[in-house]
PDB file of N, CA and C in Angstrom:
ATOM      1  N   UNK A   1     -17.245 -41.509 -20.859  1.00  0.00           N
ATOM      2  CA  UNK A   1     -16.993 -42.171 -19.609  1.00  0.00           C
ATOM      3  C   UNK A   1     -17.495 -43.610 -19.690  1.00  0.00           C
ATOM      4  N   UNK A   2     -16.462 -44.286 -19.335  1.00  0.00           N
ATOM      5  CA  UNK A   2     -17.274 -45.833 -19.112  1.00  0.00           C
ATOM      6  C   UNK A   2     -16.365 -46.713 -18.651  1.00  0.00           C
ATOM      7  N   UNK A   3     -16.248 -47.672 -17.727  1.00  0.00           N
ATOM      8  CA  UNK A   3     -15.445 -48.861 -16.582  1.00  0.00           C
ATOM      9  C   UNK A   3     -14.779 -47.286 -15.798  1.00  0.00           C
ATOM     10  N   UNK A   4     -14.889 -46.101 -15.783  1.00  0.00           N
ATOM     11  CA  UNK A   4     -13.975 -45.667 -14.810  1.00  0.00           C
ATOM     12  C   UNK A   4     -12.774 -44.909 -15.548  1.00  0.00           C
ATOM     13  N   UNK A   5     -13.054 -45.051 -17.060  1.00  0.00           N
ATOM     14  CA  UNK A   5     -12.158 -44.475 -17.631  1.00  0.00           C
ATOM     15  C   UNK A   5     -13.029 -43.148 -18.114  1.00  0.00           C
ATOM     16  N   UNK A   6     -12.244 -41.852 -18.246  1.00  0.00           N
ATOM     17  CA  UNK A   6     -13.059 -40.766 -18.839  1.00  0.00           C
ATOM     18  C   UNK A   6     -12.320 -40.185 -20.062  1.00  0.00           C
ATOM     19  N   UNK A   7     -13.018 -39.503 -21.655  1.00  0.00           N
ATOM     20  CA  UNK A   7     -12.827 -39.402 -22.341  1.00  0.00           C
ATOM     21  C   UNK A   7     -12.680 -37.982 -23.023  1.00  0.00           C
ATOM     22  N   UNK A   8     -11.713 -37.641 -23.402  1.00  0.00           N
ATOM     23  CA  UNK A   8     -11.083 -35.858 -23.638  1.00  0.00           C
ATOM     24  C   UNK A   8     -10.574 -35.753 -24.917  1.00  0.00           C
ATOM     25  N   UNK A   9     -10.289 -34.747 -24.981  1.00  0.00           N
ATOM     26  CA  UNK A   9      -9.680 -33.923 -26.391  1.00  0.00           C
ATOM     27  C   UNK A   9      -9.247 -33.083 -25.844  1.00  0.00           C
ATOM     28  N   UNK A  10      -7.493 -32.915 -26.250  1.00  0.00           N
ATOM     29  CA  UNK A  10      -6.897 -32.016 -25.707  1.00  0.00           C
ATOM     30  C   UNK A  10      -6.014 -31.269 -27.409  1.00  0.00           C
ATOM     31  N   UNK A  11      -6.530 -30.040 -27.831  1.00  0.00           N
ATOM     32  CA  UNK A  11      -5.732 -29.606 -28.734  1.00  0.00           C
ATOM     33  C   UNK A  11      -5.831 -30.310 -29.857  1.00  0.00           C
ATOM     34  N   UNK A  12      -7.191 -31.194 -30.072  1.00  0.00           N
ATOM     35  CA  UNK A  12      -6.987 -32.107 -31.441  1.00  0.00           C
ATOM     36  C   UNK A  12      -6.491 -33.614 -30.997  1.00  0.00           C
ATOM     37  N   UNK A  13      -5.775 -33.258 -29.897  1.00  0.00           N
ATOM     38  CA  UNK A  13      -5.862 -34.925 -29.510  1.00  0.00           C
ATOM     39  C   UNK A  13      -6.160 -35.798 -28.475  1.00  0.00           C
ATOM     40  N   UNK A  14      -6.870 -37.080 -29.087  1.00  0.00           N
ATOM     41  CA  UNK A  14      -8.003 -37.534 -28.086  1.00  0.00           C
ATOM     42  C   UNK A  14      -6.961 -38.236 -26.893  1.00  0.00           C
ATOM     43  N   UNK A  15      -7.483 -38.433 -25.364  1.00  0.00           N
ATOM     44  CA  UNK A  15      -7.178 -38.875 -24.353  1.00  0.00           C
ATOM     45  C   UNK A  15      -8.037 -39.706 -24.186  1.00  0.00           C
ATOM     46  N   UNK A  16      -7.650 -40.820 -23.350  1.00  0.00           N
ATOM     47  CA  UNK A  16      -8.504 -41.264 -22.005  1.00  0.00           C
ATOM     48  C   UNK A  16      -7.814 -41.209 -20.736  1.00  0.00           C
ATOM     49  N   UNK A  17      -8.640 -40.994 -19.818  1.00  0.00           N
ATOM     50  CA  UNK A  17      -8.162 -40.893 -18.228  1.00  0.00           C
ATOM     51  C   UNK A  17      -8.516 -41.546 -17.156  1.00  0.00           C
ATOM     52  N   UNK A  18      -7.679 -41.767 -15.429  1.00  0.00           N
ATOM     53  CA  UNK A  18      -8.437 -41.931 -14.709  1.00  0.00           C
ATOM     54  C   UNK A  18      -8.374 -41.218 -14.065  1.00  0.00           C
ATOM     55  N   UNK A  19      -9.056 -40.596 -12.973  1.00  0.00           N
ATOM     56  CA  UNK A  19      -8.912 -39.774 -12.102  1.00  0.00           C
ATOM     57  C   UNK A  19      -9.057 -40.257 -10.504  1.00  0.00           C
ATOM     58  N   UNK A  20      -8.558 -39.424  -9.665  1.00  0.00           N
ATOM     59  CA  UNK A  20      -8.050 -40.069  -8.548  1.00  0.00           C
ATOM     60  C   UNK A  20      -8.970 -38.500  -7.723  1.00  0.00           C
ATOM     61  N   UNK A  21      -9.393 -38.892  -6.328  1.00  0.00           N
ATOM     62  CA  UNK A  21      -9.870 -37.914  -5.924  1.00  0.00           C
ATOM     63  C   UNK A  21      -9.336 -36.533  -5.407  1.00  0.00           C
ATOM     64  N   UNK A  22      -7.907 -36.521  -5.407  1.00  0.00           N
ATOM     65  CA  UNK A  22      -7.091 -35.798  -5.247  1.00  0.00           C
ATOM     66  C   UNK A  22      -6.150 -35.286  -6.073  1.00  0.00           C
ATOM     67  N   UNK A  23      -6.661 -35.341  -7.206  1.00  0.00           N
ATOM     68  CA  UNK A  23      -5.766 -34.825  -8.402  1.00  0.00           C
ATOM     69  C   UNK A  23      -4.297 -35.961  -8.883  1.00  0.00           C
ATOM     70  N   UNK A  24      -5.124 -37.192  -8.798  1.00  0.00           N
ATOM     71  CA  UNK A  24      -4.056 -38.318  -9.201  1.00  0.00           C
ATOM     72  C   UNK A  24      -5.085 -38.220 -10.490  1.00  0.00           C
ATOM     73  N   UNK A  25      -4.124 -38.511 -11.751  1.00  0.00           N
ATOM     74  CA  UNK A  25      -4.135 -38.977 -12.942  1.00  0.00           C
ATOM     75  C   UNK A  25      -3.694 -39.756 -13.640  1.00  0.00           C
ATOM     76  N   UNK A  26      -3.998 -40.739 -14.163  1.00  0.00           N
ATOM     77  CA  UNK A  26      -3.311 -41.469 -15.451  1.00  0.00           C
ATOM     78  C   UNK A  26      -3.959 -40.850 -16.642  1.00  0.00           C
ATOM     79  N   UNK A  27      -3.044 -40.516 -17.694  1.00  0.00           N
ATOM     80  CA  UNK A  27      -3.799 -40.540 -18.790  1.00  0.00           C
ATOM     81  C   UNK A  27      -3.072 -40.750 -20.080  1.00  0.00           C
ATOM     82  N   UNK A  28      -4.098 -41.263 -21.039  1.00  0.00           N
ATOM     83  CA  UNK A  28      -3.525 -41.809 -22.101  1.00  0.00           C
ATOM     84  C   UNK A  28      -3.674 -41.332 -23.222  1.00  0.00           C
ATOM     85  N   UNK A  29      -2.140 -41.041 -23.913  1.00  0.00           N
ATOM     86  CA  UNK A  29      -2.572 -40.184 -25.228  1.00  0.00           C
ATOM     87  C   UNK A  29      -1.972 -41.082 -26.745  1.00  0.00           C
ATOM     88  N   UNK A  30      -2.770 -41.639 -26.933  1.00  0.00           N
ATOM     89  CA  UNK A  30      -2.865 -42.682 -27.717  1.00  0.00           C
ATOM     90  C   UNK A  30      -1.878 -42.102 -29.386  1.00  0.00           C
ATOM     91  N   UNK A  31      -1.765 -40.958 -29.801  1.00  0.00           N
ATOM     92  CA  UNK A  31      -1.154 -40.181 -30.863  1.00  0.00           C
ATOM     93  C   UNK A  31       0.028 -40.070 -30.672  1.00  0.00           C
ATOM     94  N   UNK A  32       0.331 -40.105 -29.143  1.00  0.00           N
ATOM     95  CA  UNK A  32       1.550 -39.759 -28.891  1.00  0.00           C
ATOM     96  C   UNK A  32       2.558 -40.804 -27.964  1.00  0.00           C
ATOM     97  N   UNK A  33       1.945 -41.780 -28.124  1.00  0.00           N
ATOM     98  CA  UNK A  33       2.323 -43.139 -27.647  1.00  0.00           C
ATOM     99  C   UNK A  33       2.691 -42.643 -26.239  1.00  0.00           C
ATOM    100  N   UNK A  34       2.420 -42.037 -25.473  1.00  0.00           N
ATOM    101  CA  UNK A  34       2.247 -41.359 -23.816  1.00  0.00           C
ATOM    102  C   UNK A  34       1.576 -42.052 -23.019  1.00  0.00           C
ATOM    103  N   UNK A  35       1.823 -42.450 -21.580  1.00  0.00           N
ATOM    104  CA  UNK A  35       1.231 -41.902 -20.561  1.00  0.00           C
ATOM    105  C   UNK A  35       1.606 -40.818 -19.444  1.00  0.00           C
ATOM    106  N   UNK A  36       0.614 -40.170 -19.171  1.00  0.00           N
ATOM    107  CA  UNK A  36       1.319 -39.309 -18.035  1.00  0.00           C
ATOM    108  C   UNK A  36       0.626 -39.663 -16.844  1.00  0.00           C
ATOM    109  N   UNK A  37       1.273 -39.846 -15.524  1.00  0.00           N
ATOM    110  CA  UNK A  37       0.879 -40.271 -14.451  1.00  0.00           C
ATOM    111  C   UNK A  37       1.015 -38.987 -13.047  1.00  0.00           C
ATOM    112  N   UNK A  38       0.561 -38.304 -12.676  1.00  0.00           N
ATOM    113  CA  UNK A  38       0.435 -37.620 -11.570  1.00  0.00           C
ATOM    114  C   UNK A  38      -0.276 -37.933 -10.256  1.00  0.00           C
ATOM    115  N   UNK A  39       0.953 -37.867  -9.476  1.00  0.00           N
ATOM    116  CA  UNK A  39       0.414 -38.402  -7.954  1.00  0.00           C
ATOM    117  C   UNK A  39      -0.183 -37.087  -7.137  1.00  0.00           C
ATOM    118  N   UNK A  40      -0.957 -36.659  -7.101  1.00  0.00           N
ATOM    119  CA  UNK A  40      -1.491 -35.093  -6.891  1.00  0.00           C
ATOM    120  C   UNK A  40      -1.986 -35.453  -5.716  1.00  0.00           C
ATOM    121  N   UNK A  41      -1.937 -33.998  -5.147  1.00  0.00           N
ATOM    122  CA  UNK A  41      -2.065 -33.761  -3.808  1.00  0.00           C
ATOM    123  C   UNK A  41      -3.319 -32.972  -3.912  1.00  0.00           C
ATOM    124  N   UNK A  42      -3.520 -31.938  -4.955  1.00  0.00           N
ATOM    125  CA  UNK A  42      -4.721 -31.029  -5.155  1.00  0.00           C
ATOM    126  C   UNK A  42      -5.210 -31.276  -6.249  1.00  0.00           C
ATOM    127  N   UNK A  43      -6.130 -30.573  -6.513  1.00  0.00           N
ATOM    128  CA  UNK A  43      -6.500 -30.302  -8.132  1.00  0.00           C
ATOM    129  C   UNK A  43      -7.257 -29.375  -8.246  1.00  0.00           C
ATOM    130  N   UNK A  44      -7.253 -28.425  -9.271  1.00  0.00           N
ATOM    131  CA  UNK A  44      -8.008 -27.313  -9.541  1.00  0.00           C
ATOM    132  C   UNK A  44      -9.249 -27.015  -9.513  1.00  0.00           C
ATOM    133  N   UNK A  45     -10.151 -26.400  -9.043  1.00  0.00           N
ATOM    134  CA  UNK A  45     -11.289 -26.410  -9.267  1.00  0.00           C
ATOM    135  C   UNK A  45     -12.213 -26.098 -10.183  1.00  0.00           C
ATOM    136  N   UNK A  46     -11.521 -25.423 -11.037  1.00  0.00           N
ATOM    137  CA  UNK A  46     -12.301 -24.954 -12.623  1.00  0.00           C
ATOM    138  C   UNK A  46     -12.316 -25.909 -13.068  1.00  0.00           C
ATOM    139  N   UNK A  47     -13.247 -26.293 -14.105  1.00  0.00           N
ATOM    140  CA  UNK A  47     -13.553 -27.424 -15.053  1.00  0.00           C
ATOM    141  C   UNK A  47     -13.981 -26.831 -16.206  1.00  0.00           C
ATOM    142  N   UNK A  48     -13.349 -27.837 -17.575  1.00  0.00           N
ATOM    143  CA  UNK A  48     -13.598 -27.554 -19.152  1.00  0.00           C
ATOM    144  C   UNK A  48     -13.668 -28.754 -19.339  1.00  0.00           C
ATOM    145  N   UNK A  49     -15.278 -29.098 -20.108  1.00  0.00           N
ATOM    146  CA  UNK A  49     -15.453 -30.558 -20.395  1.00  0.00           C
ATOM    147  C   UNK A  49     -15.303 -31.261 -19.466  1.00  0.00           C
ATOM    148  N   UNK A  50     -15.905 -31.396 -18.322  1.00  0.00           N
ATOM    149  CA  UNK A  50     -16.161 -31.943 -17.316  1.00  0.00           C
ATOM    150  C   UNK A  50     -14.715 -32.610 -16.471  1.00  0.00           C
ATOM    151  N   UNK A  51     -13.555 -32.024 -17.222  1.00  0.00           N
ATOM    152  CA  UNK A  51     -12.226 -32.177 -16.257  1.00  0.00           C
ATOM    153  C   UNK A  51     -11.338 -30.942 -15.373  1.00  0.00           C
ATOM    154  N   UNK A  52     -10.519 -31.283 -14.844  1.00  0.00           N
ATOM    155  CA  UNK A  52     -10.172 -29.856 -13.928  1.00  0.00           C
ATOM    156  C   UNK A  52      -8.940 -29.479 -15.313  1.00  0.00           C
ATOM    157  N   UNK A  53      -8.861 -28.164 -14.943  1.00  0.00           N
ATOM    158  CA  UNK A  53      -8.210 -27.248 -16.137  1.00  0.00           C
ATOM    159  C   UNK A  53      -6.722 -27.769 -16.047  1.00  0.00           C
ATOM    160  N   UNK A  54      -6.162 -28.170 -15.304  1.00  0.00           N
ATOM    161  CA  UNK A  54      -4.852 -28.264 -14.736  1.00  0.00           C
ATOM    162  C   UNK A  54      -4.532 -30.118 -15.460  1.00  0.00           C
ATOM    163  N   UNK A  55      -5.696 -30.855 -15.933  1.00  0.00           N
ATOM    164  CA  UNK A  55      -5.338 -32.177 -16.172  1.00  0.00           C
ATOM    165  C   UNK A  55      -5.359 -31.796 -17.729  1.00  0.00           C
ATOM    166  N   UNK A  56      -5.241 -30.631 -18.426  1.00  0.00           N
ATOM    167  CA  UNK A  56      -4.525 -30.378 -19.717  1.00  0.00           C
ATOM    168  C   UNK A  56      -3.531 -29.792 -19.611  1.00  0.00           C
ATOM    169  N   UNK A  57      -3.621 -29.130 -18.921  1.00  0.00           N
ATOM    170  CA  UNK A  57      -1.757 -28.439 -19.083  1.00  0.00           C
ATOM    171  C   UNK A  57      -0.853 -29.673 -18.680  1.00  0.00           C
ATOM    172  N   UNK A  58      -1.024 -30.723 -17.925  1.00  0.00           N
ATOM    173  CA  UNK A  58      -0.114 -31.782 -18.079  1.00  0.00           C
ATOM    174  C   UNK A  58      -0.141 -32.636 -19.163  1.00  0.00           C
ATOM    175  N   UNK A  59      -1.248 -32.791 -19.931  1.00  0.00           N
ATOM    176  CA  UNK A  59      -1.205 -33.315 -21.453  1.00  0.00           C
ATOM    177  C   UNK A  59      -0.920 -32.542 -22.542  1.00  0.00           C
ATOM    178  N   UNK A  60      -0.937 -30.741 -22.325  1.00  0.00           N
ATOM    179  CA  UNK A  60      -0.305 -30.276 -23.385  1.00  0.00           C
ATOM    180  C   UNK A  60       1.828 -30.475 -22.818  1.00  0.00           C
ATOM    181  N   UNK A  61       1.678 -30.233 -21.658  1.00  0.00           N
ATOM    182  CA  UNK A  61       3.406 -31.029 -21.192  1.00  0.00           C
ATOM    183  C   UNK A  61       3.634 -31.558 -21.827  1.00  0.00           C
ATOM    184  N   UNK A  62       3.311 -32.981 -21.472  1.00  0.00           N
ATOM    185  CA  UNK A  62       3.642 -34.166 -21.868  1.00  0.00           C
ATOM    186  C   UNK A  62       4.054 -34.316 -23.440  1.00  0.00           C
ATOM    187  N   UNK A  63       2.877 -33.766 -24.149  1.00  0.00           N
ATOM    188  CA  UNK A  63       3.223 -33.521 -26.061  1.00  0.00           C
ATOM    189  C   UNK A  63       4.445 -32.541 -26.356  1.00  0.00           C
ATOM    190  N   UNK A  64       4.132 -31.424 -25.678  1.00  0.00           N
ATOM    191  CA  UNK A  64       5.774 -30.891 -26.006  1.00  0.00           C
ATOM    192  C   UNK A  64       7.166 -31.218 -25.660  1.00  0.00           C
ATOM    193  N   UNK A  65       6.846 -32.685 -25.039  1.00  0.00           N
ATOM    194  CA  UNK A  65       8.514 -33.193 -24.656  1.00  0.00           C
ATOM    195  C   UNK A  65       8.703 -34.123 -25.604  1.00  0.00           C
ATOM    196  N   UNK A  66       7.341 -34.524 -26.267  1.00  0.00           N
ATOM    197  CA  UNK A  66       7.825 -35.670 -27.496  1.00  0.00           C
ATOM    198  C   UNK A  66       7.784 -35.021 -28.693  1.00  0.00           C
ATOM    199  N   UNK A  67       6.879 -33.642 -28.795  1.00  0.00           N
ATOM    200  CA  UNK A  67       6.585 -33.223 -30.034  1.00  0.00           C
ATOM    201  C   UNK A  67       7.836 -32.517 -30.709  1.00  0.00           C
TER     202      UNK A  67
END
């Protein structure tokens, strides 16, 4: 974490993110020349590695539409 950006590993590949208090996301997957942007209304409440569970299943998305 640092300026507001937060830092992940999803599946081997690294992210950075921002998070929005309502389950808005940007995030950046630098391997996969991606961003994914979600205007969220909710967000999950479980957490892995200090993010909600639901802000990887949109980065494992996102890789299987380019992968």
């Amino acid at each position: 974490y640092g300026y507001q950006w937060w830092l992940g590993d999803c599946d081997g590949h690294s992210f950075y993110c921002l998070k929005g208090l309502r389950g808005q996301y940007v995030v950046v997957v630098p391997d996969y020349d991606i961003i994914v942007v979600r205007m969220g209304h909710d967000q999950s409440q479980e957490r892995d590695r200090h993010h909600p569970v639901d802000l990887y299943e949109y980065v494992r998305t996102a890789i299987s539409m380019v992968d």
